[in-house]
Each structure stands twice: as C-alpha cells, then as structure tokens.
Protein backbone atom coordinates (compact mmCIF):
# COMPACT_ATOMS: atom_id res chain seq x y z
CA UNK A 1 89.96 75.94 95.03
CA UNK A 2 87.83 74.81 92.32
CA UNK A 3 87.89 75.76 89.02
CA UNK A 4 85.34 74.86 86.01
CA UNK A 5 85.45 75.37 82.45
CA UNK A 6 82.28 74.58 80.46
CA UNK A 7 81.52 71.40 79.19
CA UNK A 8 83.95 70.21 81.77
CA UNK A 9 84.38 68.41 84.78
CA UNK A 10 85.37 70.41 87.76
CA UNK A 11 88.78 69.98 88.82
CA UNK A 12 89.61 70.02 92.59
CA UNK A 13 92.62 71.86 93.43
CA UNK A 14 94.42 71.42 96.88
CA UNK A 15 96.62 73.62 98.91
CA UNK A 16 99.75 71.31 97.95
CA UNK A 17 98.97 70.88 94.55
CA UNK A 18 99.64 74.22 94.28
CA UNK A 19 102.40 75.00 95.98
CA UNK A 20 104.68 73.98 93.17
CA UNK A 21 102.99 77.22 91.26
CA UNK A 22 103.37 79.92 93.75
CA UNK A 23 106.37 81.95 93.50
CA UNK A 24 108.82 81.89 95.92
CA UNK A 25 108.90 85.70 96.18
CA UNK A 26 105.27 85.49 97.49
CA UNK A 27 105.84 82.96 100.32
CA UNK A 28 108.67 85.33 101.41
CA UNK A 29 106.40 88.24 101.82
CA UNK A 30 103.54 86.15 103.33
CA UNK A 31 106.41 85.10 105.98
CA UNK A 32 107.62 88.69 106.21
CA UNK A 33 104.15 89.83 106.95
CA UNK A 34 103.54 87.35 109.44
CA UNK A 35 106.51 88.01 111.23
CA UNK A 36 105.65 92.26 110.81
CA UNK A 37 102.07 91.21 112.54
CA UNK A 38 103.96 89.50 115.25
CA UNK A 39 105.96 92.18 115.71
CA UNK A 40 102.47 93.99 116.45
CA UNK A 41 101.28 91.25 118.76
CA UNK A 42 104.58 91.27 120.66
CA UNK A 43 104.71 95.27 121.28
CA UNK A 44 107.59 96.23 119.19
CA UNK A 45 105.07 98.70 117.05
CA UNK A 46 101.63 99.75 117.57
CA UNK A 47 98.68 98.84 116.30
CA UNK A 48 98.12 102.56 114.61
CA UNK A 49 101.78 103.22 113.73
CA UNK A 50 103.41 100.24 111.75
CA UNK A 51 104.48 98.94 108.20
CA UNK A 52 101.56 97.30 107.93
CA UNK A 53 99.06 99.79 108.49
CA UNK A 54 101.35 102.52 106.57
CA UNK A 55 101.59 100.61 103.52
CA UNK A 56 102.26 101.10 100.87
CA UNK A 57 105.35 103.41 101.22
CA UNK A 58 105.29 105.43 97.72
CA UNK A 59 108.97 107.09 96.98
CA UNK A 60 108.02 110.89 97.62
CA UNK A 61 107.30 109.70 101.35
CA UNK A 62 110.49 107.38 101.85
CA UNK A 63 112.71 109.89 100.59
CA UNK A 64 110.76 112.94 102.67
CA UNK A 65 113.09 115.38 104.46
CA UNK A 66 111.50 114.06 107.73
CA UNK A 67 110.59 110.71 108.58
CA UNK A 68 108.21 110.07 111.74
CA UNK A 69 107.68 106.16 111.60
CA UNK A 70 109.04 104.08 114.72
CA UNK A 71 110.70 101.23 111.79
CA UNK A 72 113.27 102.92 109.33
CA UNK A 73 113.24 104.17 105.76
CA UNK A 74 114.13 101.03 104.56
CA UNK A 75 111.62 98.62 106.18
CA UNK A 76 109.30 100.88 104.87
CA UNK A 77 110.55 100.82 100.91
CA UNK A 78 111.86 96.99 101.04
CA UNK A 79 110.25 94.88 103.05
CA UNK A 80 111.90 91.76 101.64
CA UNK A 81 115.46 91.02 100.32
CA UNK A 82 114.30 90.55 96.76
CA UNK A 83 112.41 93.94 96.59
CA UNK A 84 115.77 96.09 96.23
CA UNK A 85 116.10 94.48 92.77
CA UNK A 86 112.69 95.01 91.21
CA UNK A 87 111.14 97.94 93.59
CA UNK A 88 107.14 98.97 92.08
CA UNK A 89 106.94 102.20 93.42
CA UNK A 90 103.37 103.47 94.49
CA UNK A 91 102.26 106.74 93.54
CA UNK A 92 100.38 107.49 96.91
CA UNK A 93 99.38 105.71 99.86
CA UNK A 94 96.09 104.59 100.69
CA UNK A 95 94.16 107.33 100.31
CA UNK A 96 90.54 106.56 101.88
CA UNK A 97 92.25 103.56 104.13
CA UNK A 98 91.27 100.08 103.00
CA UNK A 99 87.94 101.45 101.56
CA UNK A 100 89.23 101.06 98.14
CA UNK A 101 90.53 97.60 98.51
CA UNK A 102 87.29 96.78 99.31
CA UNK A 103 85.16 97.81 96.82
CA UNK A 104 86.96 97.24 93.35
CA UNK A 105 85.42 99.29 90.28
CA UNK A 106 85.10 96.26 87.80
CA UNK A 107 84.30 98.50 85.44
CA UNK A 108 84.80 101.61 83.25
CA UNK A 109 83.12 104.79 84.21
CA UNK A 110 80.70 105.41 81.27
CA UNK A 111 82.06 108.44 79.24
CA UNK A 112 79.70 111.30 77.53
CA UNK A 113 79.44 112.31 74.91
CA UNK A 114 81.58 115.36 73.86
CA UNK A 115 79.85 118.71 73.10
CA UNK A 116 79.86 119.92 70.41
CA UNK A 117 80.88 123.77 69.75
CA UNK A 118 78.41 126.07 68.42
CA UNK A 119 80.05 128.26 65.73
C-alpha cells in the first residue's frame, strides 16, 4: 500500500506495519469467512445456498415465519461472537446480486429544478 500526500515523499506501507491498525473485530470475520468458504469447499453447504451468498441477512428475513436456509437463524444474523453486541441491521438483501458492489455511484444524482405552479 502506498500512500502520497503532495509535496511529499511516498511512504511504503507493508502488510505488518499495519497489522497493529486493523481491528481485531475484522480479522475475526476475515477468519469466519474463510472458514464459511471452507465449509463450501468441503460440502457442508452449496455453492447457491449458503451464508455467504445470502448475505446480508436484514431482520425482516431472520425473524420470517419460515426459514428455508440449510445454516440456522443465527448464523445468518451473527456470524461472529462480537456481532450480538453491536448488530447493523440491513434493510434488504442484495437486491441485483453483487451488481451494486461493483459499480459504486461516487456521486449525487443531479437534481432539477422544481416547477414552478402556474396560478
């Protein structure tokens, strides 16, 4: 990772120099995902049907009447320890797949301008 400033010289960052900066929270849930892919690799869900490819989980699906997933409710709404105590709920799930993880919007839809009324 390299990052510049202007009027700077660039500073080379390395994968241990910044491990003392990355949360411990996130190397739990790169482990847990590792071990959820390996879970894929080894069989014990399919490649269509699995946290993974059903995430994210938002609360009106978790808490649904009926629940058709081969992992349980609460795989699904914490996948880590630490996520019981400070849960972000989702409002939906993906809705067009990974499409929109793809392509960001870095930017603000251009409004128009308002009509006015004829009297």
């Amino acid at each position: 990772l390299m990052i510049r400033q202007q009027a700077t010289p660039p500073l080379l960052l390395t994968c241990s120099s910044l491990l003392p900066y990355l949360p411990r929270s996130f190397c739990e849930a790169m482990i847990k995902i590792r071990k959820e892919i390996a879970d894929i690799e080894s069989g014990h869900y399919s490649r269509d049907n699995n946290p993974l490819v059903n995430a994210p989980h938002p609360a009106a699906v978790v808490l649904a009447e009926t629940w058709d997933k081969p992992y349980s409710r609460e795989t699904a709404a914490f996948p880590a320890p630490w996520v019981m105590q400070a849960k972000f709920w989702p409002t939906t799930s993906r809705v067009d797949n990974v499409y929109g993880d793809r392509h960001l919007v870095t930017k603000l839809q251009e409004q128009q301008e308002p009509v006015a009324a004829h009297a």
